[in-house]
Protein backbone atom coordinates (compact mmCIF):
# COMPACT_ATOMS: atom_id res chain seq x y z
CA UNK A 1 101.65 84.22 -105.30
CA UNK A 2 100.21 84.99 -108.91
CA UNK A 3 102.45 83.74 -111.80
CA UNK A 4 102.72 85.61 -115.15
CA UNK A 5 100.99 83.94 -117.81
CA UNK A 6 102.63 81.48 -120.20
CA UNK A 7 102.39 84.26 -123.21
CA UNK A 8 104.32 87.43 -120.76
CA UNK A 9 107.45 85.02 -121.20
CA UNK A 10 107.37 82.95 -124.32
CA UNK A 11 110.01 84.38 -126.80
CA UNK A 12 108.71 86.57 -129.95
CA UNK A 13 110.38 83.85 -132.36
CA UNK A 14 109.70 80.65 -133.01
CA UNK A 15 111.89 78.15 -135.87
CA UNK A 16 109.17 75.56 -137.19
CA UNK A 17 109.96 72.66 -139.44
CA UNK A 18 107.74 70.84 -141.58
CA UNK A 19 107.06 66.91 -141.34
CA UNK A 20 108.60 66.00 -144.45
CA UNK A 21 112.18 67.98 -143.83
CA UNK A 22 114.88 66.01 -143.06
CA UNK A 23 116.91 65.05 -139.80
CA UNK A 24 120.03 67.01 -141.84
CA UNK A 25 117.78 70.39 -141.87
CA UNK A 26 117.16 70.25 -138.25
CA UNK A 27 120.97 69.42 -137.71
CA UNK A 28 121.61 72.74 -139.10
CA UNK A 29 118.88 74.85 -137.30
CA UNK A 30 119.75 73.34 -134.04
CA UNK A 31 123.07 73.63 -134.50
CA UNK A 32 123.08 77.49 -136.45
CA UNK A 33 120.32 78.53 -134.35
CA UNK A 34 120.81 77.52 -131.23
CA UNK A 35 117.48 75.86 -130.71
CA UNK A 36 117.41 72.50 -129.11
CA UNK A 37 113.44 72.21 -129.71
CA UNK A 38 111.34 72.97 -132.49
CA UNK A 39 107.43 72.71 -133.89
CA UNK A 40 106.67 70.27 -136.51
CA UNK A 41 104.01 71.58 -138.85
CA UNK A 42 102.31 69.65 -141.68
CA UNK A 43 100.38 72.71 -143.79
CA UNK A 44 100.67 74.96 -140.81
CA UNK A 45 99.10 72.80 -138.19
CA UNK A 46 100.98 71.50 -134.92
CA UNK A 47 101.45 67.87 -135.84
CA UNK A 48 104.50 67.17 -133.22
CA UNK A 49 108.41 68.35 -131.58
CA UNK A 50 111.39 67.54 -132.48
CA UNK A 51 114.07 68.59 -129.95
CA UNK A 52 118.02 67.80 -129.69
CA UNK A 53 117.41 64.11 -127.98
CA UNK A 54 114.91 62.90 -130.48
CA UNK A 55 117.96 64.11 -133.24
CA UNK A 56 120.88 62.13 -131.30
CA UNK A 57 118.64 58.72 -130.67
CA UNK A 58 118.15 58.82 -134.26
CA UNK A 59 121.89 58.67 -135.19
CA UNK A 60 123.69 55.82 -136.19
CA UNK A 61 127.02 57.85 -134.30
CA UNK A 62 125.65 57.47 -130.82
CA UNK A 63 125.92 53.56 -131.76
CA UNK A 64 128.79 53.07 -134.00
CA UNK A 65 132.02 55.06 -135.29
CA UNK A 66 130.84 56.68 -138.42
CA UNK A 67 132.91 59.32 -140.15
CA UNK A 68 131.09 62.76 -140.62
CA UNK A 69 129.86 61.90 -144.15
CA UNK A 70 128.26 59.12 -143.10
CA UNK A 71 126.50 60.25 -140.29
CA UNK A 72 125.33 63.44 -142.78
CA UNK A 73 124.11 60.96 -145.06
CA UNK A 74 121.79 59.09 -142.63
CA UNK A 75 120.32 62.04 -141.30
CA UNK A 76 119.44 63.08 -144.79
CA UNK A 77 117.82 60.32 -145.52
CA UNK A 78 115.55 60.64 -142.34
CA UNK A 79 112.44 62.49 -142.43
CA UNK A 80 111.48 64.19 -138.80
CA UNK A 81 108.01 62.53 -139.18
CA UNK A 82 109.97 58.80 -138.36
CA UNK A 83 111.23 60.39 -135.18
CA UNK A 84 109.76 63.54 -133.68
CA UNK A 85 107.46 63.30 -130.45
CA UNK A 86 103.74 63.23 -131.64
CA UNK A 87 101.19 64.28 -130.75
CA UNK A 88 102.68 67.43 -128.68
CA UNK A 89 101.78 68.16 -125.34
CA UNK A 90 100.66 71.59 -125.71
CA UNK A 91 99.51 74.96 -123.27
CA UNK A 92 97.26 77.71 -123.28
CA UNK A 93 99.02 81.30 -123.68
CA UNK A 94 96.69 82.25 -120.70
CA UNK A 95 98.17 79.24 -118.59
CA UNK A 96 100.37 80.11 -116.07
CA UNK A 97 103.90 79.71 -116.02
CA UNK A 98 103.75 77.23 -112.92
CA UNK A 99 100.89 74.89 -115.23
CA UNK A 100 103.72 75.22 -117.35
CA UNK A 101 106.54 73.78 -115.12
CA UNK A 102 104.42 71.16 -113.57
CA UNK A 103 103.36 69.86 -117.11
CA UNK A 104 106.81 69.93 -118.10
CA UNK A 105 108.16 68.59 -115.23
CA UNK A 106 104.90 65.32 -115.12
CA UNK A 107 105.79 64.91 -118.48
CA UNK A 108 109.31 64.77 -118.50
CA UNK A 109 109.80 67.08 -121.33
CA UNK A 110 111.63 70.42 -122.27
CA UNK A 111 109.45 72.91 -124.09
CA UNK A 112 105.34 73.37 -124.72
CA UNK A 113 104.23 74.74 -127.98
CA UNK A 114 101.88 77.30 -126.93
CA UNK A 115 98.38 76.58 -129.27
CA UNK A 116 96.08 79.62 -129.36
CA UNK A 117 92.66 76.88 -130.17
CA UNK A 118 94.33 75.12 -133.05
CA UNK A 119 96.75 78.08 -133.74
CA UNK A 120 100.36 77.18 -133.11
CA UNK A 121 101.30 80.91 -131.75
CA UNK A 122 104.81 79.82 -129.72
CA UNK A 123 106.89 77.74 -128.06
CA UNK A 124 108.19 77.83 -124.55
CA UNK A 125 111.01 75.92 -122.79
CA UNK A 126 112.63 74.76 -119.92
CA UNK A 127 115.02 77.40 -120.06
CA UNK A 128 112.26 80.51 -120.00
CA UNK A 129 110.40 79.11 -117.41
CA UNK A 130 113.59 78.94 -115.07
CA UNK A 131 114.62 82.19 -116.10
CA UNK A 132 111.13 83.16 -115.49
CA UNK A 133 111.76 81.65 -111.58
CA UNK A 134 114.85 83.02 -111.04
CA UNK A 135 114.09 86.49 -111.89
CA UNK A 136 110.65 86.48 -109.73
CA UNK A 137 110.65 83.60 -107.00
């Protein structure tokens, strides 16, 4: 069976955040957004991810009771650098979507930024390359 390439099923949009923002800003993305992964960029360039887990090992609520304004506090004062995944396992756009699962899947993770040479040009998850296996498998 020939797969569809990794770039026929990566979304058109992509959230980024830069090194230097802090754990509060990605709070909000995730959270407004919907996202549970996103790029981290220093100057435009790929430096790492930071997904939902990386955000809720970081938080002093997983360990203790903290009221709301606490918690806010410490993730403001946390810069994504301290805690994202780095360096990022990346793919090909011409990859195939089953390279794509099986990295995933080796490397226990949930998305791939998709790197055109040094180009950061997407980002694709977990959740497009089942949809991508349910729809055609």
């Amino acid at each position: 069976m020939d797969y569809a390439c990794v770039r026929d099923i990566m979304p058109d949009t992509m959230v980024t955040v830069s090194e230097g923002d802090r754990l509060s800003t990605v709070e909000d993305i995730m959270r407004l957004g919907r996202v549970r992964h996103m790029p981290v960029v220093r100057a435009g360039t790929l430096v790492g991810v930071v997904s939902e887990r990386d955000l809720l090992r970081a938080s002093l609520s997983s360990q203790i009771d903290v009221k709301a304004d606490m918690h806010r506090a410490f993730l403001h004062g946390v810069e994504i650098a301290k805690v994202m995944s780095a360096p990022a396992i990346v793919i090909d756009p011409a990859a195939s979507v089953k390279q794509a699962a099986r990295k995933m899947a080796d490397g226990k993770i949930g998305c791939l930024p998709v790197v055109d040479g040094d180009v950061l040009i997407g980002l694709i998850t977990e959740t497009d390359v089942l949809r991508y296996f349910a729809h055609h498998v």
